[in-house]
C-alpha atoms as a PDB file:
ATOM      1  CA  UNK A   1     -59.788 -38.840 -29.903  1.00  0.00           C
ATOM      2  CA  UNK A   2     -57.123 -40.683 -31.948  1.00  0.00           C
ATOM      3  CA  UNK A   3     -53.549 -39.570 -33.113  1.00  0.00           C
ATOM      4  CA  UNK A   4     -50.183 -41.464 -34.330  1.00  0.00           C
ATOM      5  CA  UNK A   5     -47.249 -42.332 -31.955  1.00  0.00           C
ATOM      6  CA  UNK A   6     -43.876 -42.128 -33.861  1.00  0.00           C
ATOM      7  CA  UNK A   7     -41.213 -43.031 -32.088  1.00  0.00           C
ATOM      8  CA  UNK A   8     -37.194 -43.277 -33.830  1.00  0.00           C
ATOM      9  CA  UNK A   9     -36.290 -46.320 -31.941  1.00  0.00           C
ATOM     10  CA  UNK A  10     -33.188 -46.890 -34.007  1.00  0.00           C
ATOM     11  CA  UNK A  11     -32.152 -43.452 -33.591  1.00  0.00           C
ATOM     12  CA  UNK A  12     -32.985 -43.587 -29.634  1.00  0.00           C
ATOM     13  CA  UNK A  13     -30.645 -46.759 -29.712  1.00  0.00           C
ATOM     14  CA  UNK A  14     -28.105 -45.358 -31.570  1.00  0.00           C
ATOM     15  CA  UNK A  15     -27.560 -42.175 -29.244  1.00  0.00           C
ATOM     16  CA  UNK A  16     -27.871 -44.688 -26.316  1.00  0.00           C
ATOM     17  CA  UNK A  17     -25.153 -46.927 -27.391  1.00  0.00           C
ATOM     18  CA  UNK A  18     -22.611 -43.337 -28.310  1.00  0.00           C
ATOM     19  CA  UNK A  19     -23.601 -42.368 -24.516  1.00  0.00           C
ATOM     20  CA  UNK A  20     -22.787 -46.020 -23.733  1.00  0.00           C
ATOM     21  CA  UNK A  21     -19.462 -46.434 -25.431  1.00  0.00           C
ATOM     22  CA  UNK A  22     -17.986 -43.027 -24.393  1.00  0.00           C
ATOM     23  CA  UNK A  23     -18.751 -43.699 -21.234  1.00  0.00           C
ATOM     24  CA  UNK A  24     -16.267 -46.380 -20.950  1.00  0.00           C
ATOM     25  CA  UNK A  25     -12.901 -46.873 -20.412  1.00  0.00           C
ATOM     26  CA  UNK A  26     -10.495 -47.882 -23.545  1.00  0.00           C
ATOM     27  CA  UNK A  27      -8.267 -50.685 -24.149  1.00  0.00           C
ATOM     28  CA  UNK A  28      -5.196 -50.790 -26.424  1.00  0.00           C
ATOM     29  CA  UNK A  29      -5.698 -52.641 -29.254  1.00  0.00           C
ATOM     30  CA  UNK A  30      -3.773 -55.933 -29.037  1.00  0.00           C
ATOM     31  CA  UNK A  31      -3.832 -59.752 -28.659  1.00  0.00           C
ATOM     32  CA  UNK A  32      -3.985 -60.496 -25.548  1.00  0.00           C
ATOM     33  CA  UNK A  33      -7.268 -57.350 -25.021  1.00  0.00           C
ATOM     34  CA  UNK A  34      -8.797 -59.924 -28.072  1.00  0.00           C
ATOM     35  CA  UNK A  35      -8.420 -62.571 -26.413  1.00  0.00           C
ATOM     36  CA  UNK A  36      -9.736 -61.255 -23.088  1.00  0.00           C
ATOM     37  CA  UNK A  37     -12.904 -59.620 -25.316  1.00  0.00           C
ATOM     38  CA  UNK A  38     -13.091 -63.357 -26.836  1.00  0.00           C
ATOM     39  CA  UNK A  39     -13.327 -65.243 -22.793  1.00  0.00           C
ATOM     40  CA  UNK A  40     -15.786 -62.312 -21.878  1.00  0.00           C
ATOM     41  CA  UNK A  41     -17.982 -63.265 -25.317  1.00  0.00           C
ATOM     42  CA  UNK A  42     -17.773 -66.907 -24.359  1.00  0.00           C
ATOM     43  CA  UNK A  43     -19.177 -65.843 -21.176  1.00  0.00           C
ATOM     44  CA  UNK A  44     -22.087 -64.452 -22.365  1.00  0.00           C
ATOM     45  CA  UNK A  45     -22.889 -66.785 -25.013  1.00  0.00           C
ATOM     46  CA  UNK A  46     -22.643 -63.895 -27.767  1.00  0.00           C
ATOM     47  CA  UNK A  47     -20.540 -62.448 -30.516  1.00  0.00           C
ATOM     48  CA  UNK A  48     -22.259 -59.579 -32.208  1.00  0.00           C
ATOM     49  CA  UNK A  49     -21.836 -56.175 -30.831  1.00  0.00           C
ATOM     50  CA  UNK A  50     -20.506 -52.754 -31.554  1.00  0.00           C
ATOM     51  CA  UNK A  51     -17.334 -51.201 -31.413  1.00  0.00           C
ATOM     52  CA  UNK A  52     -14.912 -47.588 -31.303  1.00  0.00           C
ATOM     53  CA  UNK A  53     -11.749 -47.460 -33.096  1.00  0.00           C
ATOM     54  CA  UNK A  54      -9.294 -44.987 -31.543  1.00  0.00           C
ATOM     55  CA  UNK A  55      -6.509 -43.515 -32.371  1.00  0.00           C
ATOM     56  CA  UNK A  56      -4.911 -40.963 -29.803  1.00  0.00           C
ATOM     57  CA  UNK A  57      -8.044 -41.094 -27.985  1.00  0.00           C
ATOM     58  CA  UNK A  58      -9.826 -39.565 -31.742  1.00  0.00           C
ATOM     59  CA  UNK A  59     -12.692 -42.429 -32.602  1.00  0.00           C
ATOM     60  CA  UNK A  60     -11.173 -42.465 -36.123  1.00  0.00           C
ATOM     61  CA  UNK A  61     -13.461 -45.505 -36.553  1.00  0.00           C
ATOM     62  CA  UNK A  62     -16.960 -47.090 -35.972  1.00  0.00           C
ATOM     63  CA  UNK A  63     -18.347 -50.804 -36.639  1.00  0.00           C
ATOM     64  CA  UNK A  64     -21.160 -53.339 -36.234  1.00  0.00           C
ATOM     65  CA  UNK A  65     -20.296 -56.679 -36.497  1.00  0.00           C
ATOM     66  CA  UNK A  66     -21.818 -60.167 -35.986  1.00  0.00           C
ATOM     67  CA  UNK A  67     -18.578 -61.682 -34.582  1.00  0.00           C
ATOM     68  CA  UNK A  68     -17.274 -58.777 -32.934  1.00  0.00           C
ATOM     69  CA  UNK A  69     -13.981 -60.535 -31.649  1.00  0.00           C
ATOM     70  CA  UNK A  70     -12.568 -61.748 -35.193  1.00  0.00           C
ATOM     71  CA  UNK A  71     -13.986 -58.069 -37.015  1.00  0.00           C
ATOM     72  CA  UNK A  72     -11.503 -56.504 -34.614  1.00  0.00           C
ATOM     73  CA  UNK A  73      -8.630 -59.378 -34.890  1.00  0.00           C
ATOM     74  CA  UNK A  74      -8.846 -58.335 -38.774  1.00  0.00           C
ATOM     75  CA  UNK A  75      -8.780 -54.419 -38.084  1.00  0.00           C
ATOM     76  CA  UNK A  76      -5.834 -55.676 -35.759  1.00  0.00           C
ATOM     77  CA  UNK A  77      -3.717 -57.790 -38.372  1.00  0.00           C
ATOM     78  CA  UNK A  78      -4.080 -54.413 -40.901  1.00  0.00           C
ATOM     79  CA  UNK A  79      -2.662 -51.686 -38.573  1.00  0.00           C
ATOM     80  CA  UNK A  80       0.161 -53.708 -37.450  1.00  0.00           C
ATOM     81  CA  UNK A  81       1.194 -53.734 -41.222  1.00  0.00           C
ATOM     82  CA  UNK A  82       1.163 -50.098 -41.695  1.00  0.00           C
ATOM     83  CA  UNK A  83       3.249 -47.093 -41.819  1.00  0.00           C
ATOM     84  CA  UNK A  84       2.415 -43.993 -40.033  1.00  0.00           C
ATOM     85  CA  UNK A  85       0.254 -45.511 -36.842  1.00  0.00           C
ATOM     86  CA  UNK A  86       1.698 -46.680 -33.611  1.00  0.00           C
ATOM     87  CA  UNK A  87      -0.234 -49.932 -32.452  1.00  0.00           C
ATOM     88  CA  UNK A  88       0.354 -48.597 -28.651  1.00  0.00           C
ATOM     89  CA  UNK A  89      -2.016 -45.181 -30.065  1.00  0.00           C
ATOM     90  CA  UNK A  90      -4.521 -48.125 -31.325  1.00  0.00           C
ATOM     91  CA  UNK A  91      -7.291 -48.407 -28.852  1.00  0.00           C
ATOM     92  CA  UNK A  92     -10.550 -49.639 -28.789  1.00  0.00           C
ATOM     93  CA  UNK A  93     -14.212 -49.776 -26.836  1.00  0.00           C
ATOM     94  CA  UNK A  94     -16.569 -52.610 -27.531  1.00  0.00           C
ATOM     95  CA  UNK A  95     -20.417 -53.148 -26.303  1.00  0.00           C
ATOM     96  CA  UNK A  96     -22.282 -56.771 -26.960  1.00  0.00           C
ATOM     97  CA  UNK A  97     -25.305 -56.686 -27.967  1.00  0.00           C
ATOM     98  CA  UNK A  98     -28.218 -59.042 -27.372  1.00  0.00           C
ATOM     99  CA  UNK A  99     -29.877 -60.661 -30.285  1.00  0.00           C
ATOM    100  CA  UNK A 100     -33.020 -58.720 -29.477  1.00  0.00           C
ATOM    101  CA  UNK A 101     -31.331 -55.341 -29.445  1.00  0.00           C
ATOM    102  CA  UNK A 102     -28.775 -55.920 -32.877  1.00  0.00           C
ATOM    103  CA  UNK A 103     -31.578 -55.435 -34.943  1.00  0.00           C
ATOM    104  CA  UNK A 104     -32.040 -51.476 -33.480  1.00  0.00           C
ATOM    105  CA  UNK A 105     -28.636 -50.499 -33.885  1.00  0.00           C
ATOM    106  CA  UNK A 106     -27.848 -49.532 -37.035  1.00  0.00           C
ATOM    107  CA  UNK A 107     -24.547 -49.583 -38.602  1.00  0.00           C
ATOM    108  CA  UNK A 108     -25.333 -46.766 -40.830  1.00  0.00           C
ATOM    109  CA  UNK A 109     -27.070 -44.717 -38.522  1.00  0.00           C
ATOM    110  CA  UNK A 110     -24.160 -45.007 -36.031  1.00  0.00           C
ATOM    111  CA  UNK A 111     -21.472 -43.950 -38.622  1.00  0.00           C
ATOM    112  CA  UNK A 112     -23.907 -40.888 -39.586  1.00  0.00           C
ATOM    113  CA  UNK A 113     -23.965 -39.938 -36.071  1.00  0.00           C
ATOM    114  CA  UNK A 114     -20.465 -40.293 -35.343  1.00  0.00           C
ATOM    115  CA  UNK A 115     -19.473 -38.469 -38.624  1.00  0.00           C
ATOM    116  CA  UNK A 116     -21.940 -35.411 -38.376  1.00  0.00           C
ATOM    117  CA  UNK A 117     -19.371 -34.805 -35.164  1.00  0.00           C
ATOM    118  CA  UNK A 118     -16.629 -35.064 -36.882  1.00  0.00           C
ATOM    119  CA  UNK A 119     -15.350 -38.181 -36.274  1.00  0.00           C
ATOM    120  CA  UNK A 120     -15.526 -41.308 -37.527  1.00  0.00           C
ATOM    121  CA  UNK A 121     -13.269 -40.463 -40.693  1.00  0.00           C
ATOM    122  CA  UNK A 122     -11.897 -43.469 -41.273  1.00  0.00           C
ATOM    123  CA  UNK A 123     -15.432 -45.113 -41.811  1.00  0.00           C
ATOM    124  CA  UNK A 124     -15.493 -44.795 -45.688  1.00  0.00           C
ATOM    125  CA  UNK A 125     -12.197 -43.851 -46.612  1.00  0.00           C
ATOM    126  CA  UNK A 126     -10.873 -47.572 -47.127  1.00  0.00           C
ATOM    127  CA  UNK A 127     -10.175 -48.874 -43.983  1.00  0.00           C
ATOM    128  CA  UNK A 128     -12.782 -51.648 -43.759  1.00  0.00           C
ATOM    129  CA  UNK A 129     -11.570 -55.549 -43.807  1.00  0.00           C
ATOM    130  CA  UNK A 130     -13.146 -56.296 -47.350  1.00  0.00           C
ATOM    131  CA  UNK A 131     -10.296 -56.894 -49.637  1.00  0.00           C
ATOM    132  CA  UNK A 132     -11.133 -54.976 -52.588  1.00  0.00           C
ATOM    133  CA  UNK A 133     -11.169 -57.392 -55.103  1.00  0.00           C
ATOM    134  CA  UNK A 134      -8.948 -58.515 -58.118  1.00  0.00           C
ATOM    135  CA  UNK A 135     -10.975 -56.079 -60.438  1.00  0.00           C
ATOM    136  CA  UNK A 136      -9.881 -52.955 -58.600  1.00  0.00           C
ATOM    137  CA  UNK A 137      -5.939 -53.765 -58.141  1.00  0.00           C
ATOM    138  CA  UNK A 138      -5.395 -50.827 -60.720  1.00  0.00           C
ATOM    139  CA  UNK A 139      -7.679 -48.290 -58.929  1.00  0.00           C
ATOM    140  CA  UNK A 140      -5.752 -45.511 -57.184  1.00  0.00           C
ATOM    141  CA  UNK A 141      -4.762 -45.761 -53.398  1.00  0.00           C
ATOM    142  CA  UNK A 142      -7.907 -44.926 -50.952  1.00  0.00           C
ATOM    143  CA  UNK A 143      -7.912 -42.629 -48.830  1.00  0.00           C
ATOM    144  CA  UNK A 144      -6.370 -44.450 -45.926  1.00  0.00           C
ATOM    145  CA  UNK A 145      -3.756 -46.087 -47.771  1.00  0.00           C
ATOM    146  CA  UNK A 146      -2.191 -43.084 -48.881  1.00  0.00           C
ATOM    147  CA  UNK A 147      -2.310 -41.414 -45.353  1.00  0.00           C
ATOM    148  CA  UNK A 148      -1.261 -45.454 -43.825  1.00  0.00           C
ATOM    149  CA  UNK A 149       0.408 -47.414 -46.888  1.00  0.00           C
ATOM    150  CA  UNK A 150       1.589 -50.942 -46.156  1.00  0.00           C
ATOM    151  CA  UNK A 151       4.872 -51.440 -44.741  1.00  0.00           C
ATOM    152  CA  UNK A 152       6.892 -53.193 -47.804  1.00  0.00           C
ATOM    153  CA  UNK A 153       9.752 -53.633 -45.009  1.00  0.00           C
ATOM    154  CA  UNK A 154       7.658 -55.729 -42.702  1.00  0.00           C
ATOM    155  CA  UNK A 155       9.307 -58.198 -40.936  1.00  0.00           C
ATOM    156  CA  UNK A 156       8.825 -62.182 -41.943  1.00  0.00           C
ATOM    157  CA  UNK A 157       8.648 -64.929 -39.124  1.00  0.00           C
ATOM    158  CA  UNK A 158      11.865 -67.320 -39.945  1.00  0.00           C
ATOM    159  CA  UNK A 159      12.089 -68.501 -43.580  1.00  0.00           C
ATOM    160  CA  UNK A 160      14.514 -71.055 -44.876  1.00  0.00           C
ATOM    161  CA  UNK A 161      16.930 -70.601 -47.293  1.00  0.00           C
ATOM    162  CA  UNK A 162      15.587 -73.510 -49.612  1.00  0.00           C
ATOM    163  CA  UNK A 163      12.335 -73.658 -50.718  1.00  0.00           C
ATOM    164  CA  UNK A 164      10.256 -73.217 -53.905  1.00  0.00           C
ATOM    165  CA  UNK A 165       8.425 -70.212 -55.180  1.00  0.00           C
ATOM    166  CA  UNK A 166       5.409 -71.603 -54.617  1.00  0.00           C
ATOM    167  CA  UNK A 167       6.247 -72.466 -50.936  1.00  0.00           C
ATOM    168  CA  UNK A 168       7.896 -68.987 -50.520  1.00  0.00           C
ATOM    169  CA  UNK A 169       4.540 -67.792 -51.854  1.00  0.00           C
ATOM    170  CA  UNK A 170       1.846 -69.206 -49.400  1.00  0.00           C
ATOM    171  CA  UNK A 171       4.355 -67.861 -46.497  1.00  0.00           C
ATOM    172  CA  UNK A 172       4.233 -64.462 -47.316  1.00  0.00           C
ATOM    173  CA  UNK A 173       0.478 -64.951 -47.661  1.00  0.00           C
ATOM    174  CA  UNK A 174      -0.042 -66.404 -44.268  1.00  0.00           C
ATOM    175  CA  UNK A 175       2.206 -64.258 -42.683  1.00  0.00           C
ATOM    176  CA  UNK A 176       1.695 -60.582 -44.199  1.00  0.00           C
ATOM    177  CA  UNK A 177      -1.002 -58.417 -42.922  1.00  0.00           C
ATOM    178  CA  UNK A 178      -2.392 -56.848 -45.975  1.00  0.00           C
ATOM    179  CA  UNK A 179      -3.823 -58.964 -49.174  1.00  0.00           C
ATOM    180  CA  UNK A 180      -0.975 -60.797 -50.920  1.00  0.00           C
ATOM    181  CA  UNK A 181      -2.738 -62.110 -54.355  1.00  0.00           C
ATOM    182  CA  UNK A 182      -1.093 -64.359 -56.694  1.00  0.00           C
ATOM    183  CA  UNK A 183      -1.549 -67.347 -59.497  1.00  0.00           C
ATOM    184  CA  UNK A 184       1.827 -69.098 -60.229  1.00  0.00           C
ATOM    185  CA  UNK A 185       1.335 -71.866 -63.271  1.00  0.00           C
ATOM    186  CA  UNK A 186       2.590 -75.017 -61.255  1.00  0.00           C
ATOM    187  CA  UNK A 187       5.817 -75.773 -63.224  1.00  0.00           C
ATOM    188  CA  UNK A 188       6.739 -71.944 -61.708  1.00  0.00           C
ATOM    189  CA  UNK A 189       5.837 -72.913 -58.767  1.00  0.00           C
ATOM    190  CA  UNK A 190       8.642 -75.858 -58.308  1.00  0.00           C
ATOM    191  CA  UNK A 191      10.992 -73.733 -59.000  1.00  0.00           C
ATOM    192  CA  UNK A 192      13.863 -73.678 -56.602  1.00  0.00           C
ATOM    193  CA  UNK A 193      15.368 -70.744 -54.642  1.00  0.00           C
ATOM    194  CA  UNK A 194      18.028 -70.088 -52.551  1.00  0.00           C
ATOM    195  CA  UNK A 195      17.371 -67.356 -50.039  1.00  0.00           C
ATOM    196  CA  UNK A 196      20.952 -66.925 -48.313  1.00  0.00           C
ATOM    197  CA  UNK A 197      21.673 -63.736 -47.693  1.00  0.00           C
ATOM    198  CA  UNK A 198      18.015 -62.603 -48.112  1.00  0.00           C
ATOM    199  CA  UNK A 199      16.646 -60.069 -45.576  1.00  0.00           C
ATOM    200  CA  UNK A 200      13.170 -61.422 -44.705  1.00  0.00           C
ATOM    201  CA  UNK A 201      11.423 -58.551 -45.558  1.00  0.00           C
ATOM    202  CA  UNK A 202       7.829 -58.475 -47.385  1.00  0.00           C
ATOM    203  CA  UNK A 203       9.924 -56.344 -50.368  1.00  0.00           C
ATOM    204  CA  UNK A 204      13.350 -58.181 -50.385  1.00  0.00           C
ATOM    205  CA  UNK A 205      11.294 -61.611 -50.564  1.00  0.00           C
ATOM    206  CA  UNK A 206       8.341 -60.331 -52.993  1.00  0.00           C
ATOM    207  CA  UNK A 207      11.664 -58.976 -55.532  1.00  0.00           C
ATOM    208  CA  UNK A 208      13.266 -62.401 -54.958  1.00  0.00           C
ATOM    209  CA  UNK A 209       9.890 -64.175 -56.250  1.00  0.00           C
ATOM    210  CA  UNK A 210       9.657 -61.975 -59.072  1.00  0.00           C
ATOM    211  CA  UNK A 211      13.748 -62.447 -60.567  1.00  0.00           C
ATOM    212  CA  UNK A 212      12.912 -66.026 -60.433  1.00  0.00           C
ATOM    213  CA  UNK A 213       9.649 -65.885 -61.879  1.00  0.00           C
ATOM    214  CA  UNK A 214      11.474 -64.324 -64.785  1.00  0.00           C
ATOM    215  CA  UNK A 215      10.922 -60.983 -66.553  1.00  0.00           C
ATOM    216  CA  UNK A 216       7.109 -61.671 -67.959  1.00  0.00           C
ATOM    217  CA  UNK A 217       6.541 -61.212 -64.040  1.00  0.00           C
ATOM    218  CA  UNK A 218       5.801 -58.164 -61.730  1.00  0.00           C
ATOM    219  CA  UNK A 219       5.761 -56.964 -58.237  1.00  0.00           C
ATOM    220  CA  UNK A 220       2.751 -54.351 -57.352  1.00  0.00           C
ATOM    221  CA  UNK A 221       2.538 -52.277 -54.264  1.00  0.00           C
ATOM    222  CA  UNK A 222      -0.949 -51.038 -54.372  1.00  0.00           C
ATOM    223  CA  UNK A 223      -0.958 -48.726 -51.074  1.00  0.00           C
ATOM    224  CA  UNK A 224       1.055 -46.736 -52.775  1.00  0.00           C
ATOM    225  CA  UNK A 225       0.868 -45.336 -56.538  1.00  0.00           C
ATOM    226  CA  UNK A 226       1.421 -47.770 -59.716  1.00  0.00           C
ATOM    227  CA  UNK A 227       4.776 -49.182 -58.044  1.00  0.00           C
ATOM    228  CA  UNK A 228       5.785 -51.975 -59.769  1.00  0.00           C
ATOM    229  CA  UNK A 229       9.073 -53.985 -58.653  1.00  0.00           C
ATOM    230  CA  UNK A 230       9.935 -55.297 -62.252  1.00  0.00           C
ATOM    231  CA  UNK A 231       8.487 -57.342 -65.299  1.00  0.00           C
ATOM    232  CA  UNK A 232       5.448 -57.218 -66.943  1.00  0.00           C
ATOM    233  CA  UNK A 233       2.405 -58.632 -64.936  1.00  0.00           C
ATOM    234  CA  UNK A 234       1.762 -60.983 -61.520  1.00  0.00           C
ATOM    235  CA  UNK A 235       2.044 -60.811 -58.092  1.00  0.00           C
ATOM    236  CA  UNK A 236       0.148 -58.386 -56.518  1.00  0.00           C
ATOM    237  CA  UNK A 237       0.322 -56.671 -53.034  1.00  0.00           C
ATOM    238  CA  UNK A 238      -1.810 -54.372 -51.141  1.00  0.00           C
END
């Protein structure tokens, strides 16, 4: 005469959207694929969805995102900063999702059920856009950035060979793709340098900021262990 329906909607959707996603073709991760994903959202007037991270055709990665387009341009600007991944092994799959549907599918749900395969091992293992925060710069490496540590050698765009620390600075901010955190008193800031000879690397530049900061100052790479370039306490990398 009367009995109770149950039904595990989010857990139908989230085996729907695994069947979905694995049933489609990949696409190397770059800028121009972001930029097509970006006309396509346009298009459809939306910007949440969900997404794969591959690497070597291995979903190493899982996501949910309201603005699906810049979560990826940020998992994007990371891995091209990184030792031990090729971006051409990068690849990606990414399903938009309807305002009515985003609701259903669960980020955490759709992590479990990639991870209880055996994939998905980059999900909680440090790979995630959030910067960690000043608080944790002393904290051992993460998983991924002992397996992927930051390229100290990465290439800068064009620098000039006069400028001020503080100008020298806010390039390397805007220009490296890991977190570059620093607080230079203003008088340090004006000071002048003279990068002739200077290879525009993220290291050769980050020790050139430090010898003029003088030696209260300090260098940290924090992909790696406690690697400080010299002095006592500053600029921090990671």
């Amino acid at each position: 005469m009367f009995d109770l329906f149950d039904f595990d909607l989010p857990g139908a959707v989230t085996e729907q959207l695994e069947r979905r996603l694995n049933s489609m073709p990949s696409s190397t991760l770059t800028e121009q694929a972001l930029q097509q994903l970006d006309s396509f959202l346009e298009q459809h007037k939306l910007r949440q969805g969900v997404y794969q991270i591959l690497l070597k055709d291995e979903v190493v990665y899982v996501g949910k995102a309201t603005n699906v387009r810049e979560r990826l341009e940020q998992h994007y600007w990371k891995l091209r900063g990184r030792q031990n991944v090729e971006m051409g092994d990068v690849r990606f799959r990414c399903l938009v999702l309807h305002a009515n549907w985003s609701t259903s599918a669960h980020e955490d749900l759709l992590i479990a059920h990639y991870k209880s395969q055996g994939q998905a091992k980059w999900n909680g293992a440090g790979f995630g856009p959030k910067d960690v925060g000043r608080g944790r710069d002393g904290t051992e490496p993460s998983w991924f950035d002992r397996h992927y540590p930051i390229n100290a050698d990465y290439p800068c765009d064009p620098i000039p060979d006069s400028l001020t620390v503080g100008q020298l600075a806010d390039l390397l901010k805007s220009q490296l793709p890991f977190t570059f955190r620093y607080e230079i008193p203003r008088t340090d800031a004006a000071r002048p340098l003279d990068l002739t000879g200077v290879s525009r690397t993220a290291r050769a530049l980050l020790e050139e900021l430090v010898q003029a900061l003088g030696p209260r100052w300090q260098g940290n790479l924090f992909s790696q262990p406690h690697h400080p370039l010299s002095g006592a306490t500053g600029l921090r990398i990671r």
